[in-house]
N, C-alpha and C. Protein backbone atom coordinates (compact mmCIF):
# COMPACT_ATOMS: atom_id res chain seq x y z
N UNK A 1 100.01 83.69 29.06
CA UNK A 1 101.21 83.07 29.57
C UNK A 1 102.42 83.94 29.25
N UNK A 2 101.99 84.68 27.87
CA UNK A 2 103.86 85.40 27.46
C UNK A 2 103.68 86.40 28.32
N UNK A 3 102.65 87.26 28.77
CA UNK A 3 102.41 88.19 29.54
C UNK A 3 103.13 87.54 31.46
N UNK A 4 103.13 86.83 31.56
CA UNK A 4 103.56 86.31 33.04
C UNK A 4 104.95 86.55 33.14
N UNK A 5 105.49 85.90 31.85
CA UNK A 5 106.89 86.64 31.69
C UNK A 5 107.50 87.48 31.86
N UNK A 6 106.51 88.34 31.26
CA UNK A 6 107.26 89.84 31.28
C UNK A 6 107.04 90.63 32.37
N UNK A 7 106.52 90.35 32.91
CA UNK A 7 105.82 90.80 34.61
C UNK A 7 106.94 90.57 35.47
N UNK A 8 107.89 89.73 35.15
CA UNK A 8 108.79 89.02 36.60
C UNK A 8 109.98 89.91 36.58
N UNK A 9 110.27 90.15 37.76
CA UNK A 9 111.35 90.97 37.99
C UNK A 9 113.13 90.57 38.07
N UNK A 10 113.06 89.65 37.43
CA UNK A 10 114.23 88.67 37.30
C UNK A 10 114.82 88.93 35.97
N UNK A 11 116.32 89.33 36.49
CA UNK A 11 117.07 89.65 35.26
C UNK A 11 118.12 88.50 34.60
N UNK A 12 118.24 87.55 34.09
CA UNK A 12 119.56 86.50 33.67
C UNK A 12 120.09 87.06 32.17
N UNK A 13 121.28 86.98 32.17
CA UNK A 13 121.97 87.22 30.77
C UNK A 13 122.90 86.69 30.49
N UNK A 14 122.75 85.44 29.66
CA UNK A 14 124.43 84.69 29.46
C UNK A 14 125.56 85.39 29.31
N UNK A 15 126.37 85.34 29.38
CA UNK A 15 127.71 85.68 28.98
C UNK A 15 127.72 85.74 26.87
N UNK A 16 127.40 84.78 26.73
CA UNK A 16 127.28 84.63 25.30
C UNK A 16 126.16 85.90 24.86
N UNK A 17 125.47 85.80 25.37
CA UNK A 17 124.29 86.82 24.85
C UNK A 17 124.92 88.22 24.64
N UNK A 18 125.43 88.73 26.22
CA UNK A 18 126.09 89.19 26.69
C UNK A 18 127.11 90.20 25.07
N UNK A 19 127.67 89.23 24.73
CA UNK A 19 128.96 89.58 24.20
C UNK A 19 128.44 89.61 22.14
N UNK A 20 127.53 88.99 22.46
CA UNK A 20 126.70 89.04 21.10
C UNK A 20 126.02 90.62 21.05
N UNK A 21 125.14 90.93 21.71
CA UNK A 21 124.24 92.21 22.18
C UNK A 21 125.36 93.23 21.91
N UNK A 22 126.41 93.05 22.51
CA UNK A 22 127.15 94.45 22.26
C UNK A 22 127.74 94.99 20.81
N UNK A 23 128.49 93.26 20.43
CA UNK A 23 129.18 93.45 19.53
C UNK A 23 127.92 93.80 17.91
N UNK A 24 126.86 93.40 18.12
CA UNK A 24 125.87 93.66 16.99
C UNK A 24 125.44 95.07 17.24
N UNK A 25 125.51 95.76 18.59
CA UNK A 25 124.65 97.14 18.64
C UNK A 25 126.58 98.26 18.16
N UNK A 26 127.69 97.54 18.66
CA UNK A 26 128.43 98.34 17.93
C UNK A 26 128.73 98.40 16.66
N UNK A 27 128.48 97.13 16.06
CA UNK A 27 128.72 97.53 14.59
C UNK A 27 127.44 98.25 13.86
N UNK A 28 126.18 98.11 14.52
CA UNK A 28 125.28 99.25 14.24
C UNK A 28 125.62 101.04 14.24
N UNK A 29 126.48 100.38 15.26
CA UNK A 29 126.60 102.19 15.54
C UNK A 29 126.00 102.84 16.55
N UNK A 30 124.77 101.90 17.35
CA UNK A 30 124.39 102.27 18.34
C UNK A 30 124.46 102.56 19.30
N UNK A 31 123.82 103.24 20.34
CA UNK A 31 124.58 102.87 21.85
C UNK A 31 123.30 102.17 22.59
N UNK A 32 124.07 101.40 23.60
CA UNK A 32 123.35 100.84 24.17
C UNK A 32 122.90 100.50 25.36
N UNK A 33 121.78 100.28 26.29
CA UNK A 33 121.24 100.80 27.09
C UNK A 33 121.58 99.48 28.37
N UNK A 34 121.27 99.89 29.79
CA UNK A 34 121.22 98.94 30.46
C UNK A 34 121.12 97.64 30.37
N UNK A 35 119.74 97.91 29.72
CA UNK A 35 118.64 96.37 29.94
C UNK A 35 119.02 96.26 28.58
N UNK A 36 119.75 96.58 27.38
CA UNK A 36 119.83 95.91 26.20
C UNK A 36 120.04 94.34 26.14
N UNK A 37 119.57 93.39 25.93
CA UNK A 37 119.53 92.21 25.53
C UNK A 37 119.59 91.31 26.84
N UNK A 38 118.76 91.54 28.12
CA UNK A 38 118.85 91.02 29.15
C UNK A 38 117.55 90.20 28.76
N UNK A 39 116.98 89.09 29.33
CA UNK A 39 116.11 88.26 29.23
C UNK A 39 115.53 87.95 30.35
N UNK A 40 114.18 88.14 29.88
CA UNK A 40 113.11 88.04 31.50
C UNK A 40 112.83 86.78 31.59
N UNK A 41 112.67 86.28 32.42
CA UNK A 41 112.00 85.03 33.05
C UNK A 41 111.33 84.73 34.32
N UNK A 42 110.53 83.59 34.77
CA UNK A 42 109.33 83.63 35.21
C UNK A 42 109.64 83.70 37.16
N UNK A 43 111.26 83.08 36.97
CA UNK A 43 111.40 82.84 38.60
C UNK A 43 111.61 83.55 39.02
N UNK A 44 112.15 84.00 40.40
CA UNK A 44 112.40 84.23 41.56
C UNK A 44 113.53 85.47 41.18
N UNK A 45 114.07 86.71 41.94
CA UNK A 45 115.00 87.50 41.79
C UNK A 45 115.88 86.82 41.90
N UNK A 46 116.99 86.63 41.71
CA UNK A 46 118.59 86.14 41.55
C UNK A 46 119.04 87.44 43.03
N UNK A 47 119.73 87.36 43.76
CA UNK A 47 120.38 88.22 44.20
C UNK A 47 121.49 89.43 43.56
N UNK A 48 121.79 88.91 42.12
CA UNK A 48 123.08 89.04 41.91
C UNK A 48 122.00 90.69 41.02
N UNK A 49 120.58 90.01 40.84
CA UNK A 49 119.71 91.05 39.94
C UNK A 49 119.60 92.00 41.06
N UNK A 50 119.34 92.12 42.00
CA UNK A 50 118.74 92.89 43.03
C UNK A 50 119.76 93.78 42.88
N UNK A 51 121.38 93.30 43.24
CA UNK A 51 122.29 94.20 43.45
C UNK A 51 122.76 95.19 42.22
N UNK A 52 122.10 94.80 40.50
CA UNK A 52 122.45 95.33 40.16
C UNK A 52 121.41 96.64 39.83
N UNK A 53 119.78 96.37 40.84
CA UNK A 53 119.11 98.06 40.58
C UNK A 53 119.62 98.88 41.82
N UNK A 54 119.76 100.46 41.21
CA UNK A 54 120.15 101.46 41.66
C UNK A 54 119.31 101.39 42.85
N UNK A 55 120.07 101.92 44.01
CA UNK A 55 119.39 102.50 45.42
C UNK A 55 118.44 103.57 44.97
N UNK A 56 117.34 103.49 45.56
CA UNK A 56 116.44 104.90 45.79
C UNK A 56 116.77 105.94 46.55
N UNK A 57 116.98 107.37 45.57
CA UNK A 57 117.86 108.05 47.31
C UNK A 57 116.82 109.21 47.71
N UNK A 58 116.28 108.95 48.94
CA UNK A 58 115.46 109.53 49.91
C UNK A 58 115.42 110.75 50.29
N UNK A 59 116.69 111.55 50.20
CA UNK A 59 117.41 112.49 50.85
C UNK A 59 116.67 113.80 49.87
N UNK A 60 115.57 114.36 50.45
CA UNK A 60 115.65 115.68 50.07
C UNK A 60 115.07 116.49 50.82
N UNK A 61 115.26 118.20 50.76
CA UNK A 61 114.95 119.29 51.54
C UNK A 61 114.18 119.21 52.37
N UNK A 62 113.85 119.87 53.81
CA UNK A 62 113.15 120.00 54.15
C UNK A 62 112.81 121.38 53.93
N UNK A 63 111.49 121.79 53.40
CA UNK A 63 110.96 122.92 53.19
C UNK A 63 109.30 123.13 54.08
N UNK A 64 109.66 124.19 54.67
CA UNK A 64 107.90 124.68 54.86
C UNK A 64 106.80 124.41 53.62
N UNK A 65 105.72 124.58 54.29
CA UNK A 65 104.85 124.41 53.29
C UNK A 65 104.26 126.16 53.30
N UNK A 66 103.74 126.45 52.24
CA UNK A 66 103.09 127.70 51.93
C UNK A 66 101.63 127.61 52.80
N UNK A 67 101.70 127.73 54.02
CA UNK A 67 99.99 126.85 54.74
C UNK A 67 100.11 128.12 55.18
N UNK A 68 98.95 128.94 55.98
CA UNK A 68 98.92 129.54 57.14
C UNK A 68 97.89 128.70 58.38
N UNK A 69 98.77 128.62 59.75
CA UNK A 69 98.67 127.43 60.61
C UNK A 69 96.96 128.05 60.78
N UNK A 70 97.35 128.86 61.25
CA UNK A 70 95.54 129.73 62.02
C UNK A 70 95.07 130.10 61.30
N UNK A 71 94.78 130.17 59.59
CA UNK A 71 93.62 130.68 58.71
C UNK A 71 93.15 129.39 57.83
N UNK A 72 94.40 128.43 57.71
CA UNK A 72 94.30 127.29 56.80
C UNK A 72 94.91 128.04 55.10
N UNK A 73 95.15 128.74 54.81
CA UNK A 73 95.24 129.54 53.88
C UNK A 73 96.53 129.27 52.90
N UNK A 74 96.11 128.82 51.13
CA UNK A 74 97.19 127.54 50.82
C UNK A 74 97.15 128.52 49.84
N UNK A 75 98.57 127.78 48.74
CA UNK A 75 98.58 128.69 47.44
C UNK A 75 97.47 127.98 46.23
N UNK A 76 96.92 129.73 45.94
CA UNK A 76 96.14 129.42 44.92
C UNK A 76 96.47 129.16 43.24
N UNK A 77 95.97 128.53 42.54
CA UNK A 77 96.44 128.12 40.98
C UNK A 77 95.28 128.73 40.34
N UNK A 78 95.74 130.37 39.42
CA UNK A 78 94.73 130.64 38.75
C UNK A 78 95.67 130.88 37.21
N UNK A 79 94.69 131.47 36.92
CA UNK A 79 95.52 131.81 34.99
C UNK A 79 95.63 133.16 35.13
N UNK A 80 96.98 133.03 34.46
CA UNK A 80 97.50 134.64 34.02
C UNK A 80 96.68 134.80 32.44
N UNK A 81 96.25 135.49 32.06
CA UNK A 81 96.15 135.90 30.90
C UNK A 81 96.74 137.14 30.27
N UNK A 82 97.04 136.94 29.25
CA UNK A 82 97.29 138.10 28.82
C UNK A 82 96.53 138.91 27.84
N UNK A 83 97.19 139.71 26.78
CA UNK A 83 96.24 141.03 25.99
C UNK A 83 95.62 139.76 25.09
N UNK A 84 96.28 139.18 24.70
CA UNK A 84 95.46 138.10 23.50
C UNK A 84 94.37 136.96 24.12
N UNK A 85 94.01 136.83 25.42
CA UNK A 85 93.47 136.45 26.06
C UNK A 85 93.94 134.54 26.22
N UNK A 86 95.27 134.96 26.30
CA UNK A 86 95.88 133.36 26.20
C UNK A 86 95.67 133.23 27.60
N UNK A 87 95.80 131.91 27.98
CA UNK A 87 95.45 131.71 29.82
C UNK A 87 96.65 130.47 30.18
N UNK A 88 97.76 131.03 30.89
CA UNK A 88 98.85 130.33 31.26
C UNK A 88 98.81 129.83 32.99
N UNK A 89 98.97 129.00 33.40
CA UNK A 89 98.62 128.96 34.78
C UNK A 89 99.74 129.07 35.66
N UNK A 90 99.19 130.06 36.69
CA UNK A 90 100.31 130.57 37.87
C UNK A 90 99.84 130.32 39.15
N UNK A 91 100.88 130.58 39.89
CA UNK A 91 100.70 130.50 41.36
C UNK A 91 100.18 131.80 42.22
N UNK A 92 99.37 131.62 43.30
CA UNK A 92 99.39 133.45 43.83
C UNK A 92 99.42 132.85 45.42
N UNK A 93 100.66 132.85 46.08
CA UNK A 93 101.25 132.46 47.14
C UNK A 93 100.29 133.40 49.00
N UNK A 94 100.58 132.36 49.60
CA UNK A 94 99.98 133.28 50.75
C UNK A 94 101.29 134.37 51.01
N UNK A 95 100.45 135.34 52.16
CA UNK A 95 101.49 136.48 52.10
C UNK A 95 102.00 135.68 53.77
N UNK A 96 102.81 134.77 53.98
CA UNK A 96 103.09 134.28 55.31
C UNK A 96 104.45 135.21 55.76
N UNK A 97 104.26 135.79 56.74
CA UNK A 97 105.75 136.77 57.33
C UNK A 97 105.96 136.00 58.53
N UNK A 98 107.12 135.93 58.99
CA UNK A 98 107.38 135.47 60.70
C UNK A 98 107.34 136.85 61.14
N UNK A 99 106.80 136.76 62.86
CA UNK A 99 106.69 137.83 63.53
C UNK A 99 106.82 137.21 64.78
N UNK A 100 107.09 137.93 65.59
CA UNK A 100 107.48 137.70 67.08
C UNK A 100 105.95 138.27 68.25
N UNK A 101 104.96 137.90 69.00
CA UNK A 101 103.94 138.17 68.91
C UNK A 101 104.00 138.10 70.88
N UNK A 102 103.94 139.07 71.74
CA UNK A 102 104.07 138.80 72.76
C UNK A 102 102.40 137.69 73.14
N UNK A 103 103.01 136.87 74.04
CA UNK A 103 101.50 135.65 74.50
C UNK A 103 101.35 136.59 75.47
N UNK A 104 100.32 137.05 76.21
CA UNK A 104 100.24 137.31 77.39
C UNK A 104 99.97 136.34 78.49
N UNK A 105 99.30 135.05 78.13
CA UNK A 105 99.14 134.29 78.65
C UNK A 105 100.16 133.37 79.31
N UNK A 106 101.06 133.39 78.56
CA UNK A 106 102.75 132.40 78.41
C UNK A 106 103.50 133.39 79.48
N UNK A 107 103.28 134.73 79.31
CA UNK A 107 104.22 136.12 79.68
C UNK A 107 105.55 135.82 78.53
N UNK A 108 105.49 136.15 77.48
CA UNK A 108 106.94 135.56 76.47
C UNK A 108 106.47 135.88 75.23
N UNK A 109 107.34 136.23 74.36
CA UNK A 109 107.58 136.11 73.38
C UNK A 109 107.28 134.30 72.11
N UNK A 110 106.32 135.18 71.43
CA UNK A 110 106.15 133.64 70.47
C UNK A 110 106.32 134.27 68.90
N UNK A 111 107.27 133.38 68.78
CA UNK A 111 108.07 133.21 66.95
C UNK A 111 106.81 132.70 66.10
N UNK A 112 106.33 133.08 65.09
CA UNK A 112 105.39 132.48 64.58
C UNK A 112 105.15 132.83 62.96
N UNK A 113 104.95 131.61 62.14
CA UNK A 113 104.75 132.17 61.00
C UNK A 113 103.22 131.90 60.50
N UNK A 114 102.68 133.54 60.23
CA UNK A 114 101.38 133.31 59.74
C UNK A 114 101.44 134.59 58.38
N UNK A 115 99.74 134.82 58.22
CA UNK A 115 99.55 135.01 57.34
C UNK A 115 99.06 136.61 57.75
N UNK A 116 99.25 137.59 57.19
CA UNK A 116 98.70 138.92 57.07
C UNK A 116 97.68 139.22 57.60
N UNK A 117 96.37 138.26 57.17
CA UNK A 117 94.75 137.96 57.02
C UNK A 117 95.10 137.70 58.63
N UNK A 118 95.87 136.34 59.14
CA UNK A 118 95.87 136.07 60.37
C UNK A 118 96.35 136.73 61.17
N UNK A 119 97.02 138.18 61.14
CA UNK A 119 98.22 139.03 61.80
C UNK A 119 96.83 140.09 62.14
N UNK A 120 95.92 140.24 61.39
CA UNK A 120 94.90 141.25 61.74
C UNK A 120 93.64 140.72 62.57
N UNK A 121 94.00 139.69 62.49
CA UNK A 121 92.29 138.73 63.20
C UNK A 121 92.92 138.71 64.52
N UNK A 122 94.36 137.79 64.36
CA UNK A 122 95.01 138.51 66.24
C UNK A 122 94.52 139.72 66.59
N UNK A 123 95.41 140.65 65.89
CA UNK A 123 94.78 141.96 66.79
C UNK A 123 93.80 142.30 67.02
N UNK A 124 92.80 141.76 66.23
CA UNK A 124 91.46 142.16 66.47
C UNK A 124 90.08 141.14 67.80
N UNK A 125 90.65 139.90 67.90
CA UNK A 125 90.53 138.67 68.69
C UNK A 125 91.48 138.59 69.82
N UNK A 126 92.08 138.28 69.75
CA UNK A 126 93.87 138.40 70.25
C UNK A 126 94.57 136.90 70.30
N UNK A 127 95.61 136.61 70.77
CA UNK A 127 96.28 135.55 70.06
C UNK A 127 95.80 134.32 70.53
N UNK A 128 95.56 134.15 72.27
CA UNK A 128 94.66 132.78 72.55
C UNK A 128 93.44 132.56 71.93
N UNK A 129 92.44 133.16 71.83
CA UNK A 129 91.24 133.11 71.01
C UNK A 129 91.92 132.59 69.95
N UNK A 130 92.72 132.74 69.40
CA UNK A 130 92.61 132.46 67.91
C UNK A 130 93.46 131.37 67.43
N UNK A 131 94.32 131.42 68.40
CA UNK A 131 95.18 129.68 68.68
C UNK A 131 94.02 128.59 69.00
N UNK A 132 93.32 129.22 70.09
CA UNK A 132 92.46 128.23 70.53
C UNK A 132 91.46 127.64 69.52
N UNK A 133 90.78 128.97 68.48
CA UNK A 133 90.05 128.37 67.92
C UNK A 133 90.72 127.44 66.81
N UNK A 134 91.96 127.46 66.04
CA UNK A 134 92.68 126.54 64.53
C UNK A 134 93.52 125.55 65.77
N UNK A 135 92.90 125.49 67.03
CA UNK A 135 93.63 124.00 67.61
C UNK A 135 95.48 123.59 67.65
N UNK A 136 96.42 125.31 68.03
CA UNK A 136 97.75 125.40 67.91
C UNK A 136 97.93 125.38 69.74
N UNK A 137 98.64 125.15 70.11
CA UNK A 137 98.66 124.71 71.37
C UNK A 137 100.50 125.70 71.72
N UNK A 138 100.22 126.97 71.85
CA UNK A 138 101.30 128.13 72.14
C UNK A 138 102.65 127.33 73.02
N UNK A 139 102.51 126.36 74.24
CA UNK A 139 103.56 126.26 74.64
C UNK A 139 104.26 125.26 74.22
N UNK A 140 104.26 124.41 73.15
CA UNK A 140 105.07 123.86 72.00
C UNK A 140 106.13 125.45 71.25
N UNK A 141 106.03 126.18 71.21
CA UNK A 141 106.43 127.15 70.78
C UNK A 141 106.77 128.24 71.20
């Protein structure tokens, strides 16, 4: 049952409590935290609780991913070691370059970022074969 309590997301704090909580954590000397001397209970959110948790903020970078589209080719996590044979773990990144790659098929120019490994299998296949086979569909691009 004390466990149900503490589960609920409902914040109430008298005024009295309130003014007790502070004045005992300052003559401690302490400082004191948000939730210092707030009291859980079993009901329902209060609105007044809702408004006082922080927004979640959503807002961040958009970054590429280290992928290569046509090899599948991701960053690897191995260990650096060194002379004492300590083993620290690092990254060893694909080698992805943008290059400009005429389609012949398109007749045009295609912007594309791949991987080294994949820059030589083109030339050696050529670029529909090799779109066609990792399922990239050239006139999106």
């Amino acid at each position: 049952m004390a466990t149900a309590t503490l589960l609920s997301s409902s914040f109430a704090m008298p005024a009295a409590a309130r003014r007790a909580s502070s004045s005992s954590s300052a003559s401690l000397g302490f400082a004191t935290s948000q939730l210092a001397g707030l009291s859980l209970s079993a009901g329902a959110a209060t609105p007044t609780a809702v408004a006082l948790l922080p927004k979640r903020q959503q807002l961040q970078p958009i970054v590429a991913r280290r992928v290569c589209p046509f090899t599948d080719k991701k960053t690897n996590r191995a260990n650096k070691v060194s002379f004492s044979n300590h083993k620290t773990k690092k990254q060893q990144f694909v080698n992805l370059q943008y290059k400009k790659l005429w389609w012949e098929a398109g007749k045009r120019f295609v912007k594309l970022r791949l991987s080294t490994k994949a820059l030589k299998t083109i030339e050696k296949h050529g670029l529909d074969a090799v779109a066609r086979k990792a399922g990239i569909d050239l006139n999106k691009k």
